[in-house]
C-alpha atoms as a PDB file:
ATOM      1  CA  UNK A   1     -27.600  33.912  28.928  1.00  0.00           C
ATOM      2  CA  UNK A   2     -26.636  36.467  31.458  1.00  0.00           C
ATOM      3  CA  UNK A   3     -23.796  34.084  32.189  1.00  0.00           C
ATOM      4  CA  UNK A   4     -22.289  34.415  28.570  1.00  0.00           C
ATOM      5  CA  UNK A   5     -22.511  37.827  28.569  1.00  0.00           C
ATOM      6  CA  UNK A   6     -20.830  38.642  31.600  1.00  0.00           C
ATOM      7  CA  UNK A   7     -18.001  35.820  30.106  1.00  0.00           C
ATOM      8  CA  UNK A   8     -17.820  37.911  26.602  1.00  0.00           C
ATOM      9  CA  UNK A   9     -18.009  41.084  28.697  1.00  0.00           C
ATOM     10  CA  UNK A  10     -14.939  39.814  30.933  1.00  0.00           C
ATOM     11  CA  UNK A  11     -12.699  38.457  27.493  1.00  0.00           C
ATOM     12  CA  UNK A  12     -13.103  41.312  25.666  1.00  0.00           C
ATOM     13  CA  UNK A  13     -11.853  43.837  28.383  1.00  0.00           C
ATOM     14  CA  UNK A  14      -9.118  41.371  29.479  1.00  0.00           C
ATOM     15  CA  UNK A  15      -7.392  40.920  26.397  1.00  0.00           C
ATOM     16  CA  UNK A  16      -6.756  44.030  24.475  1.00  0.00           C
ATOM     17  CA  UNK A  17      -3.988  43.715  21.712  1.00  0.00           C
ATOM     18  CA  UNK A  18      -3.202  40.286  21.284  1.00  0.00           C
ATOM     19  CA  UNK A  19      -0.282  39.616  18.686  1.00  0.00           C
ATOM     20  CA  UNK A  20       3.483  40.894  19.119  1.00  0.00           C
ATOM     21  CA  UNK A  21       5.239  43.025  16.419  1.00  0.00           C
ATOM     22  CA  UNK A  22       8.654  40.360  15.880  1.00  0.00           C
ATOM     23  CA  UNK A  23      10.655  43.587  15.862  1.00  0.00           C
ATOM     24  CA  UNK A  24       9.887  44.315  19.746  1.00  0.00           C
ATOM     25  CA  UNK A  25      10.929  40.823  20.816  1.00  0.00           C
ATOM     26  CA  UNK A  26      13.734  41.289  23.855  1.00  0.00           C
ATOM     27  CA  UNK A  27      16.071  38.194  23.420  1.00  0.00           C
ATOM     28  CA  UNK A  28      17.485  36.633  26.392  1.00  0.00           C
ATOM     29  CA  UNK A  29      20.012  33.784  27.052  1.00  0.00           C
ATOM     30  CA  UNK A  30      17.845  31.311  29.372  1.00  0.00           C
ATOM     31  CA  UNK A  31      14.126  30.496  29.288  1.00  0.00           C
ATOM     32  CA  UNK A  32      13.822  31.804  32.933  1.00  0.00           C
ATOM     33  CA  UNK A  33      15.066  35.096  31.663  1.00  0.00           C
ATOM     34  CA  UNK A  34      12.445  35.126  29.078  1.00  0.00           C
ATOM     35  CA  UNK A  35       9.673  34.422  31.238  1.00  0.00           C
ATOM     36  CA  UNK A  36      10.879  37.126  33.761  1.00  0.00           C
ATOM     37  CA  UNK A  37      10.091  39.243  30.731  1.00  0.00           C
ATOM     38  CA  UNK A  38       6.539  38.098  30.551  1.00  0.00           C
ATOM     39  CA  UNK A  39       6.279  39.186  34.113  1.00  0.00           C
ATOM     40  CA  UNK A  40       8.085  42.622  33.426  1.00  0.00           C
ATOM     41  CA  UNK A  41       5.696  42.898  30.708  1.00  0.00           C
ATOM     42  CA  UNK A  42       2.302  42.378  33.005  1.00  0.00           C
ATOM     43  CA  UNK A  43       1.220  39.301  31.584  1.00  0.00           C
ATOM     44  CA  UNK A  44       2.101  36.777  34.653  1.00  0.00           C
ATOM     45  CA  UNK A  45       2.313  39.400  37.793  1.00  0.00           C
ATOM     46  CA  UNK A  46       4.569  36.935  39.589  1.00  0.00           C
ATOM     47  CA  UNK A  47       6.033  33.642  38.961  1.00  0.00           C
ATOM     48  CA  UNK A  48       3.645  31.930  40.981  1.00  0.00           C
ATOM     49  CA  UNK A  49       0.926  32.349  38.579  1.00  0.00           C
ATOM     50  CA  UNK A  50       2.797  29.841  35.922  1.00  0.00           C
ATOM     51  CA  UNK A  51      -0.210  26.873  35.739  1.00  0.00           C
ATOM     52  CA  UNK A  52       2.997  25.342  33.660  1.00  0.00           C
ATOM     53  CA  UNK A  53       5.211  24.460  30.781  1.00  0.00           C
ATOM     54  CA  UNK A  54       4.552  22.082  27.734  1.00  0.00           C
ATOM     55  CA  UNK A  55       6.915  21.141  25.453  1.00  0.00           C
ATOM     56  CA  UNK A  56       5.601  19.702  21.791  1.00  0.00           C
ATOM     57  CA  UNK A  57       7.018  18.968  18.581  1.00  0.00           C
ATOM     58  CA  UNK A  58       9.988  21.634  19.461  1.00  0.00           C
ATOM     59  CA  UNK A  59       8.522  24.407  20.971  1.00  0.00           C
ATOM     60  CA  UNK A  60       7.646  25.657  24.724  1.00  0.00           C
ATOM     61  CA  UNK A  61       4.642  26.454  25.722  1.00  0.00           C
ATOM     62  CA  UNK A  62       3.908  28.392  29.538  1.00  0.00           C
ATOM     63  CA  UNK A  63       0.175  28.574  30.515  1.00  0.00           C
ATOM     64  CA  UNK A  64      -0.477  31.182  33.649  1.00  0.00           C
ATOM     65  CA  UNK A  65      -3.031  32.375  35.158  1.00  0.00           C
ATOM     66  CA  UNK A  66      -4.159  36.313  35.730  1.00  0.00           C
ATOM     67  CA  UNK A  67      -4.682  37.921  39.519  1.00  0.00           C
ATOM     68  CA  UNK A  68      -8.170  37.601  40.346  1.00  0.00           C
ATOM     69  CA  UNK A  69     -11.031  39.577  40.644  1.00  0.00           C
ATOM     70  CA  UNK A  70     -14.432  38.219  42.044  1.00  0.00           C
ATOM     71  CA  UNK A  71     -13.891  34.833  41.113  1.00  0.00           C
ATOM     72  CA  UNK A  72     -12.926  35.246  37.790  1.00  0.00           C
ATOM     73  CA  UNK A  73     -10.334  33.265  36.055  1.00  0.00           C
ATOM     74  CA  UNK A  74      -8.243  34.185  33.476  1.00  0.00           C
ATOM     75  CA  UNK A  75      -5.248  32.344  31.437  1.00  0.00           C
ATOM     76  CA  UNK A  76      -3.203  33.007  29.043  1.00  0.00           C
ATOM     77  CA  UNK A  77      -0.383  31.322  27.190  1.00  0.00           C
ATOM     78  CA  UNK A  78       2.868  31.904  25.487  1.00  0.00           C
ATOM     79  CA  UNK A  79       5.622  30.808  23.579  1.00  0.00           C
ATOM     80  CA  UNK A  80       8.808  30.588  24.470  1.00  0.00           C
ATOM     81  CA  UNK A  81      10.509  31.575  20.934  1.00  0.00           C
ATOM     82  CA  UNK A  82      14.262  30.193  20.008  1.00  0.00           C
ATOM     83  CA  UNK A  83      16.365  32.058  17.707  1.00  0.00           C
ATOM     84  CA  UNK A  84      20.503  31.584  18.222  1.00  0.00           C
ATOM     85  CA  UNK A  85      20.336  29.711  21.076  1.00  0.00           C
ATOM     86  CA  UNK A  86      18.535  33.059  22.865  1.00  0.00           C
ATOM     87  CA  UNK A  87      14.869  32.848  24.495  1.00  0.00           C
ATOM     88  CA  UNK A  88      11.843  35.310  23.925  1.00  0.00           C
ATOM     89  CA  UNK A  89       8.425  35.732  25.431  1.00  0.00           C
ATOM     90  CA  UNK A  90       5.977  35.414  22.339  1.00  0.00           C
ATOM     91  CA  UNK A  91       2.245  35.584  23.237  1.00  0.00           C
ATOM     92  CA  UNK A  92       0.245  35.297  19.909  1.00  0.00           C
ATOM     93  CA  UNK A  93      -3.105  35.420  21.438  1.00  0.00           C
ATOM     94  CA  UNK A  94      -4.710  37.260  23.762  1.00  0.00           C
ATOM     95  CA  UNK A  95      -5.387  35.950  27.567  1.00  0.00           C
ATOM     96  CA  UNK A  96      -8.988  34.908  27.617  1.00  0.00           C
ATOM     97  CA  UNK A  97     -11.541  34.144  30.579  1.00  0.00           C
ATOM     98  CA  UNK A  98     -12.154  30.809  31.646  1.00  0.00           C
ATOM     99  CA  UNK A  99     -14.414  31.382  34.981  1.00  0.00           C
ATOM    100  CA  UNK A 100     -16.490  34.539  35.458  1.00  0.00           C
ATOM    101  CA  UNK A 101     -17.750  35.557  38.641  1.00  0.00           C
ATOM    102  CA  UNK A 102     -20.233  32.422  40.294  1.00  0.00           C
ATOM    103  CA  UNK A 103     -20.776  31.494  36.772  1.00  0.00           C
ATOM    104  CA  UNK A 104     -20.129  27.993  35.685  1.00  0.00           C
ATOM    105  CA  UNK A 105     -16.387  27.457  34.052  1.00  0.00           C
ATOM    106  CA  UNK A 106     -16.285  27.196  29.832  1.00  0.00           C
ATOM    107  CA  UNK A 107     -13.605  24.523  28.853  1.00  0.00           C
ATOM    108  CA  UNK A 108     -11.935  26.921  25.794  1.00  0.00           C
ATOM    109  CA  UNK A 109      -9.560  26.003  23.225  1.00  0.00           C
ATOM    110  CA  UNK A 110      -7.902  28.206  20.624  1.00  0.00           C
ATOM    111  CA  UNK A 111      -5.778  27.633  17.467  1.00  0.00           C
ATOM    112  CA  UNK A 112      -2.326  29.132  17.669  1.00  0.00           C
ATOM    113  CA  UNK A 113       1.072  30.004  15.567  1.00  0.00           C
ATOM    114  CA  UNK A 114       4.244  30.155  16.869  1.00  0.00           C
ATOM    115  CA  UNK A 115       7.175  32.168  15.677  1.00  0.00           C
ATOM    116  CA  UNK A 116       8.462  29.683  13.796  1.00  0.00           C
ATOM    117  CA  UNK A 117       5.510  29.171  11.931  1.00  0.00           C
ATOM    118  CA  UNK A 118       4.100  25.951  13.718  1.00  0.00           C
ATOM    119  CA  UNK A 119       0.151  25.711  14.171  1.00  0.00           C
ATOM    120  CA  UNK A 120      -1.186  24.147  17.559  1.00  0.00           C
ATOM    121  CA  UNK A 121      -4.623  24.109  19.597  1.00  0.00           C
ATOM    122  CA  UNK A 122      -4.471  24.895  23.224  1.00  0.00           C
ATOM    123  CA  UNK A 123      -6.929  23.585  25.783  1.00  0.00           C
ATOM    124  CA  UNK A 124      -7.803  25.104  29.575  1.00  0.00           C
ATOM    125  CA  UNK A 125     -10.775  25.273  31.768  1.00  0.00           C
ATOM    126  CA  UNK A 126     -11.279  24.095  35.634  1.00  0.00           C
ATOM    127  CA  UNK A 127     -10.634  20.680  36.707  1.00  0.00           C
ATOM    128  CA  UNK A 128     -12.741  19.044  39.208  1.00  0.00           C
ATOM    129  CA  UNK A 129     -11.196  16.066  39.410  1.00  0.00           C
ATOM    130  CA  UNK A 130      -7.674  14.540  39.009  1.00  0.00           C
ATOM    131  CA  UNK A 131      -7.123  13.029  35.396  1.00  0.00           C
ATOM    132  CA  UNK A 132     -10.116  14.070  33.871  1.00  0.00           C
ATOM    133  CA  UNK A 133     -10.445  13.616  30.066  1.00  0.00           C
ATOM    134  CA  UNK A 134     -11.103  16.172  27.559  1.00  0.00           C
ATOM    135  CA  UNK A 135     -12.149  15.938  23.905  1.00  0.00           C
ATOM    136  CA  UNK A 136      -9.832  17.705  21.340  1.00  0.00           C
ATOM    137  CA  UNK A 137      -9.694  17.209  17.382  1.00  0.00           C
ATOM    138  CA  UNK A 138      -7.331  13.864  17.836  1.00  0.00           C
ATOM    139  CA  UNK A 139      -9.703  12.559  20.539  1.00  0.00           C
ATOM    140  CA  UNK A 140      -9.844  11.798  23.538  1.00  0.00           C
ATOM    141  CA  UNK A 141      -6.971  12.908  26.134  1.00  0.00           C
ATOM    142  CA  UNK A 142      -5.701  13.509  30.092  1.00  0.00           C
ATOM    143  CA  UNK A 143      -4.502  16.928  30.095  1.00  0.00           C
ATOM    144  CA  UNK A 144      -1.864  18.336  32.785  1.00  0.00           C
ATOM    145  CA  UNK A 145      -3.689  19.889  35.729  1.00  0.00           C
ATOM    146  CA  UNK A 146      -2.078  22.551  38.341  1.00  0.00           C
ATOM    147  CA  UNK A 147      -3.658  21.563  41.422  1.00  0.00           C
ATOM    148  CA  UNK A 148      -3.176  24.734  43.521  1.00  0.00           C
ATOM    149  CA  UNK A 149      -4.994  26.591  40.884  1.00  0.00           C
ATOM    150  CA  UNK A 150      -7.611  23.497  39.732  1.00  0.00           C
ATOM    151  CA  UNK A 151      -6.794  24.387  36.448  1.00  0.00           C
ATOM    152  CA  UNK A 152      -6.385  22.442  33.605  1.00  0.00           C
ATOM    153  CA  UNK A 153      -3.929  22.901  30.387  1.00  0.00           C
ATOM    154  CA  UNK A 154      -3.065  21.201  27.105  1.00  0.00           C
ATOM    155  CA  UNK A 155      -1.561  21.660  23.681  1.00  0.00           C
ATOM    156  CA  UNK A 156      -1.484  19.521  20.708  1.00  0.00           C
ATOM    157  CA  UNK A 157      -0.183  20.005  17.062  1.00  0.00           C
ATOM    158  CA  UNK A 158      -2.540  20.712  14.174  1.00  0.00           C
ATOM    159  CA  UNK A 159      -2.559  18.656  11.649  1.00  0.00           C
END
């Protein structure tokens, strides 16, 4: 119990303000210019904290990872928007906590919308192992996994 506090406790000062007014967007002409953005912005620190890119039915996806504090582990994901052949950072939802402290790691997943209207689920938590499986709406997968950070990442398209 004390565990799922201090994991509630960790999310909800983490995130703040999750969605992006449209009207603030800062176009760019590559992705890497876009992403440079998100670091500009405080939401990667560095590019070293990228866990990595998806790309599904159209859109990009980069998962990254927050500095640490005490063991805690937090990700966050955006979307790489596409408008005129120009790039934008677009984070939807807010970064949320996947390790706190000593505590056990919570496998999370979260429904997103991207820019252009398309609705996913993401997937994260801490991998153990090398290919391990994880259980999503569709099934049964093997989800990308950044081994430097033991971190796990997936997105699929909502039906």
């Amino acid at each position: 119990m004390k565990g799922i506090l201090a994991m509630s406790l960790l999310v909800l000062i983490i995130t703040g303000c999750s969605n992006v007014n449209d009207n603030k967007l800062k176009w760019f002409k590559t992705q890497d210019e876009a992403i440079n953005q998100g670091i500009r912005e405080g939401d990667l620190n560095n590019k070293e904290n990228i866990i990595g890119k998806i790309k599904e039915n159209g859109e990009t996806f980069v998962f990254y990872k927050l500095e640490e504090e005490k063991k805690d582990i937090v990700v966050g994901m955006a979307n790489l928007a596409k408008q005129d052949g120009k790039y934008a950072w677009y984070r939807e939802n807010a970064n949320i906590g996947i390790k706190s402290g000593n505590n056990p790691s919570t496998p999370v997943s979260w429904d997103t919308e991207t820019r252009s209207g398309k609705k996913f689920t993401a997937y994260t938590g801490t991998a153990e192992a090398e290919n391990i499986p994880i259980e999503t709406e569709t099934g049964e997968v093997t989800p990308q996994i950044n081994k430097k950070f033991g971190i796990y990442y997936y997105i699929e398209p909502r039906k």
